[in-house]
Protein backbone atom coordinates (compact mmCIF):
# COMPACT_ATOMS: atom_id res chain seq x y z
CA UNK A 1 -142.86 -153.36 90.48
CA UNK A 2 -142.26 -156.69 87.99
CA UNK A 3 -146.29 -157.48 88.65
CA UNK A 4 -147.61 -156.94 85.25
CA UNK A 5 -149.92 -159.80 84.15
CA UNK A 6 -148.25 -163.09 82.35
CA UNK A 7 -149.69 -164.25 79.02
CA UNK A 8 -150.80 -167.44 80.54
CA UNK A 9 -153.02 -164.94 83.01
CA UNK A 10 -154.61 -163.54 80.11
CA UNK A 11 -155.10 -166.15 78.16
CA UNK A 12 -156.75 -168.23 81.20
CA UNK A 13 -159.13 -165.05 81.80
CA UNK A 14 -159.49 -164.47 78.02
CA UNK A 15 -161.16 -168.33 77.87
CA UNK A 16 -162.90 -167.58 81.03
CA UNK A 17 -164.55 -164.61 79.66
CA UNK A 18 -165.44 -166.91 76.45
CA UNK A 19 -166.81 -169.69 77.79
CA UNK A 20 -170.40 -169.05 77.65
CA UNK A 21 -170.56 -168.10 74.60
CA UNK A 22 -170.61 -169.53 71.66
CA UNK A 23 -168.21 -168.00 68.62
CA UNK A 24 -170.93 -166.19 66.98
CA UNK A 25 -172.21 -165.17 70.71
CA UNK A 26 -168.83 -164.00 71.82
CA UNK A 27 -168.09 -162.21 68.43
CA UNK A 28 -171.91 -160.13 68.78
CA UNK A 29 -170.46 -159.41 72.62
CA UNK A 30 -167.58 -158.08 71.07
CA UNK A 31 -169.43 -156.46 68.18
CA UNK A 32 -171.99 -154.19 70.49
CA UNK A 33 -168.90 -152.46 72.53
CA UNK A 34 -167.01 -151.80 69.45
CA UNK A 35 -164.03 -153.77 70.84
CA UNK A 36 -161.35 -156.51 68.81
CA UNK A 37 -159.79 -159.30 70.52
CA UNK A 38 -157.08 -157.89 70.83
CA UNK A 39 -159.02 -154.58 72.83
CA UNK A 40 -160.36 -157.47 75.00
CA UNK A 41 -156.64 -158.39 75.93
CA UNK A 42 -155.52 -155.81 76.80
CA UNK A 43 -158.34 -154.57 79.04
CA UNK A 44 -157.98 -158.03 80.94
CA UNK A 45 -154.16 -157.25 81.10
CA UNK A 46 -154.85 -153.96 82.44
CA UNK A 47 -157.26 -155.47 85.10
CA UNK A 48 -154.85 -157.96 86.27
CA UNK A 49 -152.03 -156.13 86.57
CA UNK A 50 -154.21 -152.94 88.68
CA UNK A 51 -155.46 -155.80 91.29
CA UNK A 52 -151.99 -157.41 91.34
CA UNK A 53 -150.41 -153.55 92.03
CA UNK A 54 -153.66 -153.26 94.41
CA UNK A 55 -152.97 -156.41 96.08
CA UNK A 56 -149.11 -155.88 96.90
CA UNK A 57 -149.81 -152.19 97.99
CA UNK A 58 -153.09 -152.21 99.92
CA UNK A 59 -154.41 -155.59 100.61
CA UNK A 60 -151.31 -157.31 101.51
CA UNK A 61 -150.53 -154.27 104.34
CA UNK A 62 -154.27 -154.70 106.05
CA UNK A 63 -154.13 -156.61 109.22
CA UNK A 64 -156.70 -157.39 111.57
CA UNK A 65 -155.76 -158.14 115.11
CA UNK A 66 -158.04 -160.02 117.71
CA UNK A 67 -158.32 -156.96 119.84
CA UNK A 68 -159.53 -154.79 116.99
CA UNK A 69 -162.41 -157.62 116.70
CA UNK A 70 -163.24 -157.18 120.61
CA UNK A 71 -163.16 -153.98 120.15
CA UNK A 72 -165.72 -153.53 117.78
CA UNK A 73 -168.04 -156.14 119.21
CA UNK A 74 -167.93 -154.59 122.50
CA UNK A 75 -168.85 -151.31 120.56
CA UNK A 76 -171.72 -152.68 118.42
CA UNK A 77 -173.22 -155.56 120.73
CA UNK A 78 -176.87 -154.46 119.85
CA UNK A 79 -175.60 -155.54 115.97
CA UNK A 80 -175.12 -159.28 117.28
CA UNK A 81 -179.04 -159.12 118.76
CA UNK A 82 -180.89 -161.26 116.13
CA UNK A 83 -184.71 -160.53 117.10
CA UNK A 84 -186.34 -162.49 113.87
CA UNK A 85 -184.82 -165.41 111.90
CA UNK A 86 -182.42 -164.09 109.11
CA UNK A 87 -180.87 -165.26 106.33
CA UNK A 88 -178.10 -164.22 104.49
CA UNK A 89 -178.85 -164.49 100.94
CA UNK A 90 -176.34 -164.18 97.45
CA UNK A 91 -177.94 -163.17 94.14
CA UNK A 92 -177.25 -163.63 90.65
CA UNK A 93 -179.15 -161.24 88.10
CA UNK A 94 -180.18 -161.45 84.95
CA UNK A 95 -182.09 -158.91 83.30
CA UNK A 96 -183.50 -158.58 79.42
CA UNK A 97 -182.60 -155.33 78.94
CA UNK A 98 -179.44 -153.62 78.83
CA UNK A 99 -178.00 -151.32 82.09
CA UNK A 100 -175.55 -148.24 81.62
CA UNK A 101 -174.70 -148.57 85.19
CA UNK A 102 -173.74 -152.43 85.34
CA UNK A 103 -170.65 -152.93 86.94
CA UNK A 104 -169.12 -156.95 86.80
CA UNK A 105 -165.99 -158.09 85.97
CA UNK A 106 -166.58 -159.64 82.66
CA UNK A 107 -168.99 -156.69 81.49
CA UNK A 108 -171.35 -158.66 80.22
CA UNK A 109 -174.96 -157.35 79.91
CA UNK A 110 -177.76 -159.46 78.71
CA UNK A 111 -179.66 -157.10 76.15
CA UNK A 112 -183.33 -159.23 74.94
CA UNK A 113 -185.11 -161.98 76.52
CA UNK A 114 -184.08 -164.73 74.35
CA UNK A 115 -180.06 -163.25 75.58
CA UNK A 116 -181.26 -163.50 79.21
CA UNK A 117 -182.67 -167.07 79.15
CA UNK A 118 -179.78 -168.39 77.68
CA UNK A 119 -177.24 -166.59 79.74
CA UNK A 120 -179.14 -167.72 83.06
CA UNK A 121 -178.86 -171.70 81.55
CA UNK A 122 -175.31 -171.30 81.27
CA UNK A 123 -174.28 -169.54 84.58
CA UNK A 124 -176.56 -172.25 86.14
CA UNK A 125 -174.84 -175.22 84.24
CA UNK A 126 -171.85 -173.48 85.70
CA UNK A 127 -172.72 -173.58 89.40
CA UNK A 128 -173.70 -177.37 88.94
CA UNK A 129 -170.38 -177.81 87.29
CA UNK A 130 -169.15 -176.69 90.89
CA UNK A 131 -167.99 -173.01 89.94
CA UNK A 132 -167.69 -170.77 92.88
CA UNK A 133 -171.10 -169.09 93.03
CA UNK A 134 -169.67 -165.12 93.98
CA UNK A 135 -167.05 -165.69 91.30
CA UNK A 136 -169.70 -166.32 88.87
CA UNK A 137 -171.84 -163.15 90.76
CA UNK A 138 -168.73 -161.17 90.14
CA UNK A 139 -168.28 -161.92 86.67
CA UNK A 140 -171.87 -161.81 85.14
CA UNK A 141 -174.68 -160.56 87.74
CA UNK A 142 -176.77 -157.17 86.07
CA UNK A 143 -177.29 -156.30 89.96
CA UNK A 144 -175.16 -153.17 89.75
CA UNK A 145 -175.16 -152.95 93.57
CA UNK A 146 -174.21 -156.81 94.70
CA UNK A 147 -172.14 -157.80 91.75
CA UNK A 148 -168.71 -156.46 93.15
CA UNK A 149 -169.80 -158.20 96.22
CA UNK A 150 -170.01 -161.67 95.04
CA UNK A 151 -173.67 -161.23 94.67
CA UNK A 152 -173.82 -160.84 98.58
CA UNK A 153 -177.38 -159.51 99.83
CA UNK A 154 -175.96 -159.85 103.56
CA UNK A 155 -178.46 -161.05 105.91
CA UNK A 156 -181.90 -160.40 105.63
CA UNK A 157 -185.00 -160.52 107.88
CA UNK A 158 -187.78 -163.10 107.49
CA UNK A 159 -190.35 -159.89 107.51
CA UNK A 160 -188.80 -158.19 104.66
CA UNK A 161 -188.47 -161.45 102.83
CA UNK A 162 -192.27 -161.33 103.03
CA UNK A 163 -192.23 -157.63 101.30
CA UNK A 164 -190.63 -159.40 98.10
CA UNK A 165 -191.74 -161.59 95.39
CA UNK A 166 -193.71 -164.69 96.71
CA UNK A 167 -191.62 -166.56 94.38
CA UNK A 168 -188.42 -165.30 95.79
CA UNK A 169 -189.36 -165.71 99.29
CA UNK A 170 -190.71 -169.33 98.40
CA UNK A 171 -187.47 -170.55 97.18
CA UNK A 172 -185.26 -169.02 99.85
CA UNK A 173 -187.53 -170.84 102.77
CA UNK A 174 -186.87 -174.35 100.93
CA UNK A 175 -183.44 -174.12 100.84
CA UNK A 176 -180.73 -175.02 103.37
CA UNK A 177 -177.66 -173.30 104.14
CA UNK A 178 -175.37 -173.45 101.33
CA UNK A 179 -177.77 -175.12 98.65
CA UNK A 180 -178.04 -173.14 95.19
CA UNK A 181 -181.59 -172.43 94.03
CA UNK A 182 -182.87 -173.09 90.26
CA UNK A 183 -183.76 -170.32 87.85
CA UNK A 184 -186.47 -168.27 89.31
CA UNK A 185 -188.62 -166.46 86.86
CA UNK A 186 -189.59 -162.88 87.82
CA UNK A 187 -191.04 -160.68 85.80
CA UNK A 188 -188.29 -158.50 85.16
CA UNK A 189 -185.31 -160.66 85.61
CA UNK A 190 -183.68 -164.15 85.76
CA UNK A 191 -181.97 -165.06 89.36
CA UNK A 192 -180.67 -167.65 91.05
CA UNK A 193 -180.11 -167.43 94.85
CA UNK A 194 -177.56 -168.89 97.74
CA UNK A 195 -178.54 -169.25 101.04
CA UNK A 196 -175.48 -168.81 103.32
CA UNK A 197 -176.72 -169.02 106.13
CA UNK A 198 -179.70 -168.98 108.99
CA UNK A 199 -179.34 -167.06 111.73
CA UNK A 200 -181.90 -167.73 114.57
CA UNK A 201 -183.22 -164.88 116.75
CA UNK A 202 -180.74 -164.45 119.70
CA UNK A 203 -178.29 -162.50 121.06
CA UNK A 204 -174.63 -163.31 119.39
CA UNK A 205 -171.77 -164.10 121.56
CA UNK A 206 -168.11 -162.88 120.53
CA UNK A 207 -166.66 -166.55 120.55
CA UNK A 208 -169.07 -167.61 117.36
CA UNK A 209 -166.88 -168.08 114.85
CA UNK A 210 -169.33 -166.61 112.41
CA UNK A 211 -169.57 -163.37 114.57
CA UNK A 212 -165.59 -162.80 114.54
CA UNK A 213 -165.66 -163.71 111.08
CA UNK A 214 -168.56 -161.25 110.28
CA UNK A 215 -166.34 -158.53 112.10
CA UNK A 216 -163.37 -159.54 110.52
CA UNK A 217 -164.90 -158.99 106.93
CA UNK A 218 -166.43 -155.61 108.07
CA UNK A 219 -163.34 -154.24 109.52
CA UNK A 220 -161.38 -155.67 106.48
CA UNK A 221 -163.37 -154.19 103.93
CA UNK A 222 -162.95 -150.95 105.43
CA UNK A 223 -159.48 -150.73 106.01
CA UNK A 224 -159.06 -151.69 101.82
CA UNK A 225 -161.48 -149.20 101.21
CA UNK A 226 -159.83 -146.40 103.23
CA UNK A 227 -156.39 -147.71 102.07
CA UNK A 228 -157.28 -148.37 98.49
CA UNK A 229 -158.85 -144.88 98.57
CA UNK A 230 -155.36 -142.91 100.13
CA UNK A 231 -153.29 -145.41 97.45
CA UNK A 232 -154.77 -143.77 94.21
CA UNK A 233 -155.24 -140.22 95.70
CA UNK A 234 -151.65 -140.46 96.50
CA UNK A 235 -150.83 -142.07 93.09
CA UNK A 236 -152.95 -139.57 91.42
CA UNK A 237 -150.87 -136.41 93.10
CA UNK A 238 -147.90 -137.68 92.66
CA UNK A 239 -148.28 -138.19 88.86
CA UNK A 240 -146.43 -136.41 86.06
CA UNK A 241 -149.08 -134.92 83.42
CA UNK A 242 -148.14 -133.65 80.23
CA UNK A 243 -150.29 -131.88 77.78
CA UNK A 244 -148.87 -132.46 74.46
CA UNK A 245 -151.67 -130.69 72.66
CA UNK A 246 -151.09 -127.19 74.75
CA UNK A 247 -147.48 -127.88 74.39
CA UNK A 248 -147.61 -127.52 70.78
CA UNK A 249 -150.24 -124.97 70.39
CA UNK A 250 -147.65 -122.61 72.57
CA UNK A 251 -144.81 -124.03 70.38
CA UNK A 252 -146.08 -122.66 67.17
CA UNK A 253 -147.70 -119.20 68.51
CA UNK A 254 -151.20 -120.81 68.71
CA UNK A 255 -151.29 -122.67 65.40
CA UNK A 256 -153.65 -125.74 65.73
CA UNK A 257 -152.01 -128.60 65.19
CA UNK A 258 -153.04 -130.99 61.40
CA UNK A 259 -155.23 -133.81 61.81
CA UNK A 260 -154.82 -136.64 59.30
CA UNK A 261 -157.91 -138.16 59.05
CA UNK A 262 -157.76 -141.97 59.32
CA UNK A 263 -159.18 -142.81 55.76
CA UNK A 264 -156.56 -140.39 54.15
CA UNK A 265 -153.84 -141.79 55.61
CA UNK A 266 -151.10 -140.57 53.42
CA UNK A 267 -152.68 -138.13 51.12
CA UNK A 268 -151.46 -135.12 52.45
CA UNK A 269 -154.67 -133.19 51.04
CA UNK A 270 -156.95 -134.34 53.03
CA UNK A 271 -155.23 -133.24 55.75
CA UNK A 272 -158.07 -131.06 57.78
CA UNK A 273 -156.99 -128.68 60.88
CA UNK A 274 -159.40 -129.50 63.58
């Protein structure tokens, strides 16, 4: 498709990626997953070139049309009833201890205390700096389930607000729609909060431009998900697969193929069959 990602690309992702770090940081980062620079490289040029083959085939085909919105808001009105004051609330997280299951961009996982604290100064020098806050979310948040999202908590009533940590609640009553909170301490984790929004109690009407733009987003998302979903099963099926190690094995009448081992590179007797 000619979409592969450009040097420049990688290079301006590669520095990205860097930028909190300092050498000997970035070089332990690089250290704990076993990867080179070069590994590093090529996984970002991988990355790029998916969501540019992503967004030419799925994202660039959704469309939304006006009466899809009605639609939907005639369909859900009871949605668009606010009965308590909410707020819709983005979160970045940053824990001291290391998560098989974190998912963000620039996989990077904060593994002591000392590694947390540091991390959380940075990304918040970064957001005063003027970086885009669910960039930053998507790049470094340990919140396996809001990361992709841009650290997006959606909105959330003022009663369970009050079921969280007094600190957390605290902060997010002081703030005004689109302010960036400090670093809050918690006993398990660094974050730093957006408030969005504040919704008042009320019923919605379908000519707020937030409530279109709410339905807009929902009915986006799912359309990419379906359509990202069909893309790859379709890409999957229609994939040629060859097995070069069964191909051989039948080749030779079930002879196992010679494994040089990496170190004996060379020296022919230290070939082992595995």
């Amino acid at each position: 498709m000619g979409l592969q990602a450009a040097d420049g690309e990688v290079e301006d992702k590669f520095t990205e990626f860097k930028s909190p770090y300092t050498e000997e940081e970035f070089q332990r980062q690089l250290k704990s997953r076993d990867y080179t620079v070069d590994d590093l490289r090529n996984d970002i040029r991988q990355q790029l070139s998916i969501q540019k083959v992503i967004n030419h085939e799925v994202v660039a085909k959704i469309a939304v049309t006006d009466q899809d919105v009605q639609d939907f808001y005639n369909q859900n009105r009871a949605q668009f009833n606010v009965t308590e004051p909410q707020f819709r609330i983005a979160q970045i997280v940053i824990t001291p201890h290391k998560d098989p299951g974190l998912r963000n961009r620039k996989n990077d996982d904060a593994t002591t205390d000392a590694e947390a604290k540091r991390k959380a100064v940075a990304l918040e020098q970064q957001l005063t700096n003027g970086a885009d806050f669910s960039q930053v979310a998507m790049d470094y948040s340990e919140d396996p389930a809001t990361a992709g999202s841009g650290g997006d908590l959606g909105y959330v009533p003022e009663s369970s607000l009050s079921q969280s940590d007094p600190a957390l609640k605290k902060m997010v009553m002081s703030l005004k729609p689109g302010q960036v909170s400090g670093i809050i301490v918690l006993r398990d984790s660094y974050r730093i909060l957006k408030l969005v929004s504040k919704e008042a109690p009320g019923q919605r009407d379908m000519n707020d431009p937030a409530v279109q733009q709410s339905i807009r987003d929902n009915l986006r998302n799912r359309k990419e998900q379906l359509l990202r979903a069909a893309y790859l099963a379709t890409a999957r099926t229609n994939a040629k697969i060859t097995n070069y190690l069964a191909q051989q094995v039948v080749e030779t009448a079930g002879k196992m193929p010679v494994v040089v081992t990496p170190k004996a590179a060379g020296d022919a007797s230290a070939s082992t069959p595995k």
